[in-house]
C-alpha atoms as a PDB file:
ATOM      1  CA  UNK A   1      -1.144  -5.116   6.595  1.00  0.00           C
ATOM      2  CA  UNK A   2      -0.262  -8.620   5.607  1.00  0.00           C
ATOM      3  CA  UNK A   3      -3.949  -9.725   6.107  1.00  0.00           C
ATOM      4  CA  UNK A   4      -5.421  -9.358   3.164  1.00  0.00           C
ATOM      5  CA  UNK A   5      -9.315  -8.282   2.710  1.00  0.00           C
ATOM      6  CA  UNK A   6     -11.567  -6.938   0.026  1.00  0.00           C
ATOM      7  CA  UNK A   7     -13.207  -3.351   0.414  1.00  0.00           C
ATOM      8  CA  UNK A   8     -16.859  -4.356   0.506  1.00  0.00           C
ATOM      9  CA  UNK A   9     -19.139  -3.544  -2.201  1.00  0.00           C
ATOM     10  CA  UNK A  10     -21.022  -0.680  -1.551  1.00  0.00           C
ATOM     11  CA  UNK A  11     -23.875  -0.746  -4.095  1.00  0.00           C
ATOM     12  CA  UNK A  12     -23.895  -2.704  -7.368  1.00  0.00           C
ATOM     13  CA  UNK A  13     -24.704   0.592  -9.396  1.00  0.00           C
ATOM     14  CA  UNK A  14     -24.046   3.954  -9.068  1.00  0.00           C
ATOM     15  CA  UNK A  15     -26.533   6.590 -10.707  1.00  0.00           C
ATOM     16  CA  UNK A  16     -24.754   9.306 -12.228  1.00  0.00           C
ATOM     17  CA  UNK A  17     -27.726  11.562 -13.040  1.00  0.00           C
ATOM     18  CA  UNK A  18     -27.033  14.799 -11.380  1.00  0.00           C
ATOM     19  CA  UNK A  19     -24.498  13.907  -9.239  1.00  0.00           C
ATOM     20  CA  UNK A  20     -21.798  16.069 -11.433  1.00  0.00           C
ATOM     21  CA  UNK A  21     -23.734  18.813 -10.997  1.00  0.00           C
ATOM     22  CA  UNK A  22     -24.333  18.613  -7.327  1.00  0.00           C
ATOM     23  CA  UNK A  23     -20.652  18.415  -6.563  1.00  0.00           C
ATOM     24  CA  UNK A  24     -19.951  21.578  -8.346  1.00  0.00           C
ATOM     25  CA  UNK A  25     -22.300  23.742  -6.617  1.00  0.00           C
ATOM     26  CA  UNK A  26     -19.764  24.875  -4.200  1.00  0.00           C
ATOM     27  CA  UNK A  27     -16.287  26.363  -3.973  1.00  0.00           C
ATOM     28  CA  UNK A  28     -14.604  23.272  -2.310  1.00  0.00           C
ATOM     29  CA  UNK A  29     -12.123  25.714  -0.451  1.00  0.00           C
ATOM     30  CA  UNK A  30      -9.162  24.274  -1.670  1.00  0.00           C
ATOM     31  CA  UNK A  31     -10.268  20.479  -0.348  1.00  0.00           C
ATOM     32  CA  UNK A  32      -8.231  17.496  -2.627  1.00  0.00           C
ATOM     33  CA  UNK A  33     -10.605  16.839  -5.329  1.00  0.00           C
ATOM     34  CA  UNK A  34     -12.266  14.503  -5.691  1.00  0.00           C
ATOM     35  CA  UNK A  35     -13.476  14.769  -2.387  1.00  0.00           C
ATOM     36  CA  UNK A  36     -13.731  11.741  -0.205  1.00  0.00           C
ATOM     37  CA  UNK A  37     -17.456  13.365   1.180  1.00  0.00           C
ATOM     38  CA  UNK A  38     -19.516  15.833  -0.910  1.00  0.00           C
ATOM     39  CA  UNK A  39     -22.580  17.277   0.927  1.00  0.00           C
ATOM     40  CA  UNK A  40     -25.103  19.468  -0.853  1.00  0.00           C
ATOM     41  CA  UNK A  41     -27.850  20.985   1.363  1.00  0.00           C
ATOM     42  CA  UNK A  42     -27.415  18.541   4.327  1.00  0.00           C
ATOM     43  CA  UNK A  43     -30.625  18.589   6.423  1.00  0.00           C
ATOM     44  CA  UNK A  44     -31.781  15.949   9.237  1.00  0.00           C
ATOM     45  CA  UNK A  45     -35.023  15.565  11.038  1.00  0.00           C
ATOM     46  CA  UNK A  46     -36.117  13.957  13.928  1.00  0.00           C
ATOM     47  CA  UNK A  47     -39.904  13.166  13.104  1.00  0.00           C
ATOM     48  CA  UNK A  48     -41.340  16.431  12.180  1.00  0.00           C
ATOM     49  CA  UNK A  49     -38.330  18.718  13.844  1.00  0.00           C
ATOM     50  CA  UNK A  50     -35.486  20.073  11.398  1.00  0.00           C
ATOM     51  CA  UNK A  51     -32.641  19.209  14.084  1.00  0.00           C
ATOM     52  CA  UNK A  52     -29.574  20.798  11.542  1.00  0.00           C
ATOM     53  CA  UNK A  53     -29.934  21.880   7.788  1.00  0.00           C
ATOM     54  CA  UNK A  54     -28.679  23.182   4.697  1.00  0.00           C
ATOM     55  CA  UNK A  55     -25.119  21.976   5.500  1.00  0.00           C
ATOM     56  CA  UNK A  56     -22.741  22.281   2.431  1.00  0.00           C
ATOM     57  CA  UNK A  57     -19.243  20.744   2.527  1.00  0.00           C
ATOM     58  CA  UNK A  58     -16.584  18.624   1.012  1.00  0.00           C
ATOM     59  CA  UNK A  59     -14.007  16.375   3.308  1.00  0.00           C
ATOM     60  CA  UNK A  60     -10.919  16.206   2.250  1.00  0.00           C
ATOM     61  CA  UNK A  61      -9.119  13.395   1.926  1.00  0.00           C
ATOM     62  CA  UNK A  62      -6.359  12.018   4.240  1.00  0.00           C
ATOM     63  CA  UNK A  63      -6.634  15.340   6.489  1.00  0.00           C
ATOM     64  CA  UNK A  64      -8.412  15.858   9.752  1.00  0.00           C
ATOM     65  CA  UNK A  65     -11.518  17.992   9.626  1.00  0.00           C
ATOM     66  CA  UNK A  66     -13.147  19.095  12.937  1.00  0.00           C
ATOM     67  CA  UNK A  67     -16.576  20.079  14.079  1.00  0.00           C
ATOM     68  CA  UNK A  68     -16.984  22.641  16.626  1.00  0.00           C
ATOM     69  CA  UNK A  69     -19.895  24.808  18.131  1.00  0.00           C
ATOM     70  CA  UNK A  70     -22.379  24.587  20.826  1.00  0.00           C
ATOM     71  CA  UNK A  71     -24.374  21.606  22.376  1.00  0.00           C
ATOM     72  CA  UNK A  72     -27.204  21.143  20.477  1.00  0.00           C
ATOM     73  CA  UNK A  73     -25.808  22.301  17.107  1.00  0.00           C
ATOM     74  CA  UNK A  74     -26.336  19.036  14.847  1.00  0.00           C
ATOM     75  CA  UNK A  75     -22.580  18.824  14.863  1.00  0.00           C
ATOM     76  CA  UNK A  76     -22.625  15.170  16.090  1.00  0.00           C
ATOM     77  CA  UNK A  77     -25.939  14.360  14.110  1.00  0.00           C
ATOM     78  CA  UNK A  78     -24.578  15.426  10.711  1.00  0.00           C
ATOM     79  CA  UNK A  79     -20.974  13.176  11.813  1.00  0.00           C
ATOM     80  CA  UNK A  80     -23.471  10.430  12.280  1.00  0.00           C
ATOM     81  CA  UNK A  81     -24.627  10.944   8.479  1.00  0.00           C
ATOM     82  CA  UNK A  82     -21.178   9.975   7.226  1.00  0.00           C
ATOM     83  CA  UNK A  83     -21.837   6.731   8.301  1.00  0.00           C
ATOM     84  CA  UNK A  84     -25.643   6.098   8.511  1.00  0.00           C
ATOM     85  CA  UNK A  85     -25.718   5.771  12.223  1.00  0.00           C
ATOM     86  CA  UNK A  86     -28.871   7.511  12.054  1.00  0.00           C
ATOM     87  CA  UNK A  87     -30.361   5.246  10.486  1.00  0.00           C
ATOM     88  CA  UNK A  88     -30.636   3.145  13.843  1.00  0.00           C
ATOM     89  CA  UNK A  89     -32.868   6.204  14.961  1.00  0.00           C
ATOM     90  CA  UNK A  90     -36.553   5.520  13.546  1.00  0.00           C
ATOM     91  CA  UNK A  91     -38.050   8.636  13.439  1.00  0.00           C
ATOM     92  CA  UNK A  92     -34.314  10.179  11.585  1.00  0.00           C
ATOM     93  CA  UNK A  93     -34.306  11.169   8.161  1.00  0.00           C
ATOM     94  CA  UNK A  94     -32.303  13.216   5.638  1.00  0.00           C
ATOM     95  CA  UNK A  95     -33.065  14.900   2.460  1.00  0.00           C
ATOM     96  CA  UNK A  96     -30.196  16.590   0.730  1.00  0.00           C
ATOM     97  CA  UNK A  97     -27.354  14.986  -0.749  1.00  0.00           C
ATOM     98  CA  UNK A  98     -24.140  12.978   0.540  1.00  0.00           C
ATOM     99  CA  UNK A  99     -21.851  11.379  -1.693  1.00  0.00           C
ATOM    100  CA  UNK A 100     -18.915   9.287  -0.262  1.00  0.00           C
ATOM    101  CA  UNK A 101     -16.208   8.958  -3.403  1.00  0.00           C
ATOM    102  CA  UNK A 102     -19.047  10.054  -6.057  1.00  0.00           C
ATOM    103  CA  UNK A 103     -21.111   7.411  -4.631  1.00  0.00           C
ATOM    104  CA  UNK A 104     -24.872   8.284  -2.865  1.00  0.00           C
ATOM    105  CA  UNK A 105     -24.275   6.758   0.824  1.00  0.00           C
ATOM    106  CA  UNK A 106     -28.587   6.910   0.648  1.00  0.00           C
ATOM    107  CA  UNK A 107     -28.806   5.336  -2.606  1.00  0.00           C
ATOM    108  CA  UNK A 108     -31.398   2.581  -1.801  1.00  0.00           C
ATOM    109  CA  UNK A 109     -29.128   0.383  -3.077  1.00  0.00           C
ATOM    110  CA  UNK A 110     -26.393   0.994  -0.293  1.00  0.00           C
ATOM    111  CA  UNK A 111     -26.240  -1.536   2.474  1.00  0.00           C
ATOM    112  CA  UNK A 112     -25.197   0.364   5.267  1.00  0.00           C
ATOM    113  CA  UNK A 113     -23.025  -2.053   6.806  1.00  0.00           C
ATOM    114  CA  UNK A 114     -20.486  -2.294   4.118  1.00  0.00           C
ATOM    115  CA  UNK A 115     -20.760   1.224   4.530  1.00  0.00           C
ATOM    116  CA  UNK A 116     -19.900   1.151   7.889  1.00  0.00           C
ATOM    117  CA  UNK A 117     -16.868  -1.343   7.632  1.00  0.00           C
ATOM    118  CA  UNK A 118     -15.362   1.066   5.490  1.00  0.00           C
ATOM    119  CA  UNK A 119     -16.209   4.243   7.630  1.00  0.00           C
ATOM    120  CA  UNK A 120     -15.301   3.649  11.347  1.00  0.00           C
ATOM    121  CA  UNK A 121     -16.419   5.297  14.175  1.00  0.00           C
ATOM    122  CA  UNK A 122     -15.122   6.283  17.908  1.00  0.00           C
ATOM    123  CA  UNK A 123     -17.496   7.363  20.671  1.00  0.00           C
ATOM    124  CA  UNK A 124     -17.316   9.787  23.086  1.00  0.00           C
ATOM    125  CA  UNK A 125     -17.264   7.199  25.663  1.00  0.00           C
ATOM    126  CA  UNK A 126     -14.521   4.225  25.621  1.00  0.00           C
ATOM    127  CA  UNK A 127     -17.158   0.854  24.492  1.00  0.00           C
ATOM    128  CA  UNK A 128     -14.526  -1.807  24.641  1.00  0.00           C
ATOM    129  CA  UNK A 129     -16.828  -5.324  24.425  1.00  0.00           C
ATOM    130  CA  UNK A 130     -16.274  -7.293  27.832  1.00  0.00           C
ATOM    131  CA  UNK A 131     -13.304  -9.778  25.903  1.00  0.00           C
ATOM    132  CA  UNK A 132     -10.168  -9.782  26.142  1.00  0.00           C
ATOM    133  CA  UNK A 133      -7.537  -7.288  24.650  1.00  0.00           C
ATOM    134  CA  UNK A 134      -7.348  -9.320  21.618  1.00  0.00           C
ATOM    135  CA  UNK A 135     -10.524 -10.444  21.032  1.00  0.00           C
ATOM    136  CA  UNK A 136     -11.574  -7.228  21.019  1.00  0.00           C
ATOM    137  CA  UNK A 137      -9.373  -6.018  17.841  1.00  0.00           C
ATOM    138  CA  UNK A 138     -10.142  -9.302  16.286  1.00  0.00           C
ATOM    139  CA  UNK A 139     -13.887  -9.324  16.456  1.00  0.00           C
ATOM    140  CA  UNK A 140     -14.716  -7.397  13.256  1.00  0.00           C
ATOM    141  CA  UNK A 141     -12.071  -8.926  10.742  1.00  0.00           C
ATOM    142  CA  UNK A 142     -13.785 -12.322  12.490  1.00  0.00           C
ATOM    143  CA  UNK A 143     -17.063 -11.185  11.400  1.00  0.00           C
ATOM    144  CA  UNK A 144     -16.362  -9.691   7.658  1.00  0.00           C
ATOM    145  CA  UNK A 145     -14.393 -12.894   7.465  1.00  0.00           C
ATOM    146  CA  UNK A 146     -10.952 -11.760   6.834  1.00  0.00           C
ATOM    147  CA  UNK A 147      -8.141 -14.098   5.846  1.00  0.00           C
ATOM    148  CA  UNK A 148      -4.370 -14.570   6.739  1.00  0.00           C
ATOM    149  CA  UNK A 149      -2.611 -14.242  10.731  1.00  0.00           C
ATOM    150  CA  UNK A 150      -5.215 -12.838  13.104  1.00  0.00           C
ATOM    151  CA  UNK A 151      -2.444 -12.466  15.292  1.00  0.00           C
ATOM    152  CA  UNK A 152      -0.165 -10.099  12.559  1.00  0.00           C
ATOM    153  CA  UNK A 153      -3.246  -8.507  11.980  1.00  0.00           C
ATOM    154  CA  UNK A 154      -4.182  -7.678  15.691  1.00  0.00           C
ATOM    155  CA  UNK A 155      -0.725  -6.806  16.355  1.00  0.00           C
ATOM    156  CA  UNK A 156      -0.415  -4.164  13.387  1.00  0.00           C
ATOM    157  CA  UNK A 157      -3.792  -2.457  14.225  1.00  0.00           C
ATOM    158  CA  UNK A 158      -2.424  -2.323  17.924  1.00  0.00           C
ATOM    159  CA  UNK A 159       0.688  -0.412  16.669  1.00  0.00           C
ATOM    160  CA  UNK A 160      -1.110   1.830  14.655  1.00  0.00           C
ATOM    161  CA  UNK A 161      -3.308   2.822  17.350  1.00  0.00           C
ATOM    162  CA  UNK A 162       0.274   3.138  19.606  1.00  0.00           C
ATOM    163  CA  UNK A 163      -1.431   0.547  22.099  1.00  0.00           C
ATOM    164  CA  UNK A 164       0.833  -2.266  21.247  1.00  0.00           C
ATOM    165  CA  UNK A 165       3.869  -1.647  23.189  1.00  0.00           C
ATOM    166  CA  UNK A 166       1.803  -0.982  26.375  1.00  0.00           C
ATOM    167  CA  UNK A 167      -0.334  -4.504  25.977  1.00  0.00           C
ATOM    168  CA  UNK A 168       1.671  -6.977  23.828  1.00  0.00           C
ATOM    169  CA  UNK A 169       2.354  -8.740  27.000  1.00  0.00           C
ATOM    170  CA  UNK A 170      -1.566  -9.153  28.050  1.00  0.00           C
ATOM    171  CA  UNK A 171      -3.510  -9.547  24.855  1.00  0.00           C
ATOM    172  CA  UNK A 172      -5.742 -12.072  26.865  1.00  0.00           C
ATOM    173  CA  UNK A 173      -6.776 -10.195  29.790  1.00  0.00           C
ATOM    174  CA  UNK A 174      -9.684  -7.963  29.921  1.00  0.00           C
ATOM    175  CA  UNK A 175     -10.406  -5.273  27.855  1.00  0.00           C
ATOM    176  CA  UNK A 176     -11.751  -3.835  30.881  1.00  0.00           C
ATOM    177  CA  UNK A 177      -8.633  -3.305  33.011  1.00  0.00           C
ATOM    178  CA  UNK A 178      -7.205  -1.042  30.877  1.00  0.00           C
ATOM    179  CA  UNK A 179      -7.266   2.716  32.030  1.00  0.00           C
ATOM    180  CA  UNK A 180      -9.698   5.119  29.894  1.00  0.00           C
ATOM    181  CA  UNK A 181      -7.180   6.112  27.488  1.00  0.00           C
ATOM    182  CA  UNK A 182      -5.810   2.727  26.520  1.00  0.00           C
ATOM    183  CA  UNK A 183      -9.904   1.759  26.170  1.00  0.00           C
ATOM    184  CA  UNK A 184      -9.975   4.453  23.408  1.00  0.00           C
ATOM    185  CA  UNK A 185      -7.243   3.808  21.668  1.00  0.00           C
ATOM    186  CA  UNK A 186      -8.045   0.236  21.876  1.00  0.00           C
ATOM    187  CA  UNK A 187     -11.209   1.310  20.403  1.00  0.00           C
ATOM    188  CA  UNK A 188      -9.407   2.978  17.607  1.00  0.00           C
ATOM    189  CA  UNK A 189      -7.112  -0.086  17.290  1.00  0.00           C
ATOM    190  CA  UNK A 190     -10.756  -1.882  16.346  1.00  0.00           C
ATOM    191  CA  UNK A 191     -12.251   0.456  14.253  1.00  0.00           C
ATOM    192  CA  UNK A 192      -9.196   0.465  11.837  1.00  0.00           C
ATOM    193  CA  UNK A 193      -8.648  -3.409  11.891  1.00  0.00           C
ATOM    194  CA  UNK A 194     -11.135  -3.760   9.080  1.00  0.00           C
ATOM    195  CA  UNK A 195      -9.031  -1.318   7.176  1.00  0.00           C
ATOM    196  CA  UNK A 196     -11.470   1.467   6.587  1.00  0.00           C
ATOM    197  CA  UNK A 197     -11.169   4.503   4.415  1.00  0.00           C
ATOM    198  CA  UNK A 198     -12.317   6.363   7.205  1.00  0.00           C
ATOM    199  CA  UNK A 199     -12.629   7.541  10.660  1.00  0.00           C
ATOM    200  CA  UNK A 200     -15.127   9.031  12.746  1.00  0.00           C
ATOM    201  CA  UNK A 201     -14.515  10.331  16.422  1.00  0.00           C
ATOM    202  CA  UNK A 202     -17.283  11.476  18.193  1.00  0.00           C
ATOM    203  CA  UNK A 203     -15.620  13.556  21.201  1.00  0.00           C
ATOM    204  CA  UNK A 204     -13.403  10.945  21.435  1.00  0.00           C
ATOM    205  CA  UNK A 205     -11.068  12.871  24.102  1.00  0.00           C
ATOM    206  CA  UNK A 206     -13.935  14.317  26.433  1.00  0.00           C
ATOM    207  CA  UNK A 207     -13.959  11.835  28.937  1.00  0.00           C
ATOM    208  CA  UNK A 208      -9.937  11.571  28.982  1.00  0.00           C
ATOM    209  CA  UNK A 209      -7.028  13.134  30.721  1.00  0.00           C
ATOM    210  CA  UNK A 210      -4.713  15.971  29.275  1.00  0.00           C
ATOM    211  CA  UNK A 211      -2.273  13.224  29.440  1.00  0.00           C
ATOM    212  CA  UNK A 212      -4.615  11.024  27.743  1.00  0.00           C
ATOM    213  CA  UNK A 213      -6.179  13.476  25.572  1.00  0.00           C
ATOM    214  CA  UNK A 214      -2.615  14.455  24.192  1.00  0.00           C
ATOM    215  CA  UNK A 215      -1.462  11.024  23.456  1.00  0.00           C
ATOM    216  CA  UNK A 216      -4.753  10.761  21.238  1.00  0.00           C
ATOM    217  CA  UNK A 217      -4.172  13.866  19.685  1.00  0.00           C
ATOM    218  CA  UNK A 218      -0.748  12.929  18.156  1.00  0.00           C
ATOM    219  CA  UNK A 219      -1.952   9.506  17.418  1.00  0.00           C
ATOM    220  CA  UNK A 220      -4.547  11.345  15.039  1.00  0.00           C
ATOM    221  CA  UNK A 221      -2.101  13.394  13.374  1.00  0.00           C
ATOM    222  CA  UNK A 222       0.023  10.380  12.822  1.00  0.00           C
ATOM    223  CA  UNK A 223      -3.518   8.302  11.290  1.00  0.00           C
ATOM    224  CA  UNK A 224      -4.274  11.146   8.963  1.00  0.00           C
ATOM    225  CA  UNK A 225      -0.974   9.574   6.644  1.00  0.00           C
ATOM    226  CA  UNK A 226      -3.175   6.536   6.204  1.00  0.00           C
ATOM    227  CA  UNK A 227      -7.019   7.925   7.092  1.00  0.00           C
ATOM    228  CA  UNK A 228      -9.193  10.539   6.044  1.00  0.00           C
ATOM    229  CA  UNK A 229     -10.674  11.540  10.100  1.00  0.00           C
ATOM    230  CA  UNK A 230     -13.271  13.790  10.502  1.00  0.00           C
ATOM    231  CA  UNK A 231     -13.736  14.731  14.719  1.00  0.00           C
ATOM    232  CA  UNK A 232     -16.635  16.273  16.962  1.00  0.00           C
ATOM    233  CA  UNK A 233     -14.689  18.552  19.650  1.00  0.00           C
ATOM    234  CA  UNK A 234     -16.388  20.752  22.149  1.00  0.00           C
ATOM    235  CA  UNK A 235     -12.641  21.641  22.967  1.00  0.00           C
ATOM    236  CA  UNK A 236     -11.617  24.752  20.401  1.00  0.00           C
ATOM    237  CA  UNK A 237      -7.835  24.166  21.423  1.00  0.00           C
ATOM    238  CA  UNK A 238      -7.968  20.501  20.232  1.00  0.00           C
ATOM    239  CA  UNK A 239      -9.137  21.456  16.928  1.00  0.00           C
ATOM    240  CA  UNK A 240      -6.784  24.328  16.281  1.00  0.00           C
ATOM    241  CA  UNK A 241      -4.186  22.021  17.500  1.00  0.00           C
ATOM    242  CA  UNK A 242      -4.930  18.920  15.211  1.00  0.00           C
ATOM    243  CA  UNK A 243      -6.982  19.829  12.617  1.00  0.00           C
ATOM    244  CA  UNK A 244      -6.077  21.137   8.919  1.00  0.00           C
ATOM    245  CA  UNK A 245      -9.951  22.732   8.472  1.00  0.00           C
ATOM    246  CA  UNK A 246     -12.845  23.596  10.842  1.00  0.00           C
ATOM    247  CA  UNK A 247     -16.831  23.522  10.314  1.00  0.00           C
ATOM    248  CA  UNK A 248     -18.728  26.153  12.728  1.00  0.00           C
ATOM    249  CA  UNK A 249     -22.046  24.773  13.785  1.00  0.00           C
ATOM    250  CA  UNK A 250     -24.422  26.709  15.511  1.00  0.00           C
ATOM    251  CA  UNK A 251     -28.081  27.024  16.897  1.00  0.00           C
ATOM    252  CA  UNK A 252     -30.452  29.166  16.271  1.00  0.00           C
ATOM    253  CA  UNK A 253     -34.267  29.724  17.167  1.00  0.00           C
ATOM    254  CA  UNK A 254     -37.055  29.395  14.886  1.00  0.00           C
ATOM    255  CA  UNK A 255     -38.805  32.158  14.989  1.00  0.00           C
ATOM    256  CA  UNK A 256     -42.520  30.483  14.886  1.00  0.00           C
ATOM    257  CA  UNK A 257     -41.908  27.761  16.944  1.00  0.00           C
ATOM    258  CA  UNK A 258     -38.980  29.063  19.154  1.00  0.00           C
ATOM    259  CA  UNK A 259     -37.306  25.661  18.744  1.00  0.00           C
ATOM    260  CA  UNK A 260     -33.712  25.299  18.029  1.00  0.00           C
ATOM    261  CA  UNK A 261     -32.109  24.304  15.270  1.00  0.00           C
ATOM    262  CA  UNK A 262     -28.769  23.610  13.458  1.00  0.00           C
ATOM    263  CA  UNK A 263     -26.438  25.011  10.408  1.00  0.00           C
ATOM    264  CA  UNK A 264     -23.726  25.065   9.583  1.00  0.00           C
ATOM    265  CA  UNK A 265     -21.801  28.630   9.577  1.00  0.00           C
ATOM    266  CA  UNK A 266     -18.498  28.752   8.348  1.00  0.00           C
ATOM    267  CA  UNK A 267     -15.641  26.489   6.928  1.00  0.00           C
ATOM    268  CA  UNK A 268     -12.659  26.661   5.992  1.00  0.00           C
ATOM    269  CA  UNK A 269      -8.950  26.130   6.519  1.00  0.00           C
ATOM    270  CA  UNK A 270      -8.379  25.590  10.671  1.00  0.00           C
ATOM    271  CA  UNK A 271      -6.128  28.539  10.460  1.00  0.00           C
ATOM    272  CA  UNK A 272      -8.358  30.955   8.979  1.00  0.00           C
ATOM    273  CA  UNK A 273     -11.315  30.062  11.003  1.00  0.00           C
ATOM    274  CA  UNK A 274      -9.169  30.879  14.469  1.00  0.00           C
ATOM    275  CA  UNK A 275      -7.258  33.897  13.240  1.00  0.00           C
ATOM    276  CA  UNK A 276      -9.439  35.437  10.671  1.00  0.00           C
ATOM    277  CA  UNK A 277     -12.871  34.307  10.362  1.00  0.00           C
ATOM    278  CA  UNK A 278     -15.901  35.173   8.005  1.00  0.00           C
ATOM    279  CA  UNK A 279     -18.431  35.293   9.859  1.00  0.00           C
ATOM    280  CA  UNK A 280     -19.190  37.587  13.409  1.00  0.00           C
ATOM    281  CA  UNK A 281     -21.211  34.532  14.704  1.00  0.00           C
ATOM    282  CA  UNK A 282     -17.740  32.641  14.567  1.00  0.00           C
ATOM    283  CA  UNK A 283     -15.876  34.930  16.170  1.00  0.00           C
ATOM    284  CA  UNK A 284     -18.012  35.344  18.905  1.00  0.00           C
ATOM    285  CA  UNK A 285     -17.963  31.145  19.815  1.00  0.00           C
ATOM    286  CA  UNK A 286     -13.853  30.848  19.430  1.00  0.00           C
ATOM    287  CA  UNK A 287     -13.227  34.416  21.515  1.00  0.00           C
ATOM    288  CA  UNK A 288     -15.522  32.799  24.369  1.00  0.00           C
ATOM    289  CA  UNK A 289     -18.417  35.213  23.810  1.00  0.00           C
ATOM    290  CA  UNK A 290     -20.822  33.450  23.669  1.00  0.00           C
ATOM    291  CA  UNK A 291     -21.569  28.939  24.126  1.00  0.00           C
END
């Protein structure tokens, strides 16, 4: 982009003590090293209740990595980790590890919005603010105070998100005219205007068209060039389709308290996970058997 802006500072120090370690406790099934995201017995609770644990997995970087499994899985809890959205949840918690680039996204030192500038997220659910088209893509380089053309900037972010040909002609009117599809990808066309490393999408086709949902689709597989994208998809066909490796999440009940709770199951290469997987429990979700 012509607009040029600084990747914010995530901490001031990095503690290296153990973190070498950590990262090499797992095979890494053939994800890019250095990983962009290195987690090492994952777990989150709400208050006293273990809602997912023990999740173990690196993120490669620059492909698309999809979620999958049942409701209530911790699928879109541990996507909310990546970017400490939990952290807006008082009674949320994690122990384990997550590094982001060798870095400790729960280092105390971490502010978690320069976290969050640099790893974007898309809900399930198009959130477009009530502003207009442009305002709308502007609003966060206005706020981290980014320099140069607004307008170049704004433009380029629209084209990336393949909005810009279908609104170049309305930039002022309301966000809120626009039909559900062109509100996500207008939402996409905002997360990446403050040039993050990453993106996060929450479902981010479930309340969409097929003709909607497609257009989405090969928009991410054209972002992945330029952004590491990890995706939540109850839809098995979407992530066989666009994604280069899966993570199976189920549930499973506790057997003294009956409650359910999370893990993670199997992951791997996309490919493998749909035509050969490791595990029974994964064959069982993709074939329809069972969730």
């Amino acid at each position: 982009m012509s607009t040029e802006t600084e990747a914010p500072t995530i901490k001031t120090e990095i503690p290296t003590d153990g973190q070498t370690a950590a990262s090499d406790e797992l095979p890494s099934k053939g994800v890019a090293s250095p990983p962009v995201f290195t987690a090492r017995d994952l777990t989150v609770y709400y208050g006293d209740f273990r809602a997912v644990g023990d999740v173990n997995l690196d993120i490669g970087e620059r492909e698309i990595t999809a979620f999958i499994g049942p409701s209530g899985c911790g699928k879109s809890t541990i996507l909310r980790c990546f970017n400490r959205m939990n952290d807006l949840i008082d009674i949320a918690r994690i122990e384990g590890s997550l590094l982001y680039h060798d870095i400790d996204l729960y280092d105390p030192e971490v502010d978690p919005v320069a976290v969050r500038r640099r790893i974007g997220m898309v809900f399930q659910k198009p959130n477009p603010f009530p502003k207009s088209i442009y305002d709308n893509v502007a609003y966060g380089p206005r706020i981290a105070g980014v320099k140069g053309s607004m307008d170049d900037l704004v433009e380029e972010s629209l084209i990336g998100a393949g909005l810009w040909a279908e609104v170049k002609d309305r930039l002022g009117s309301s966000a809120l005219g626009l039909s559900g599809g062109q509100q996500q990808r207008l939402c996409i066309a905002r997360a990446i205007a403050v040039s993050p490393d990453v993106l996060l999408m929450d479902e981010p086709c479930s309340a969409l068209d097929p003709i909607a949902t497609g257009t989405i689709e090969e928009l991410m597989k054209e972002m992945k060039n330029e952004y590491t994208i990890v995706i939540v998809t109850h839809n098995m066909q979407q992530a066989a389709r666009v994604s280069d490796r899966t993570a199976f999440f189920t549930a499973e009940a506790d057997e003294a308290t009956g409650q359910r709770r999370g893990k993670l199951v199997e992951y791997d290469e996309t490919s493998l996970i749909f035509s050969n997987p490791n595990d029974d429990r994964t064959e069982a979700y993709i074939t329809g058997r069972f969730g």
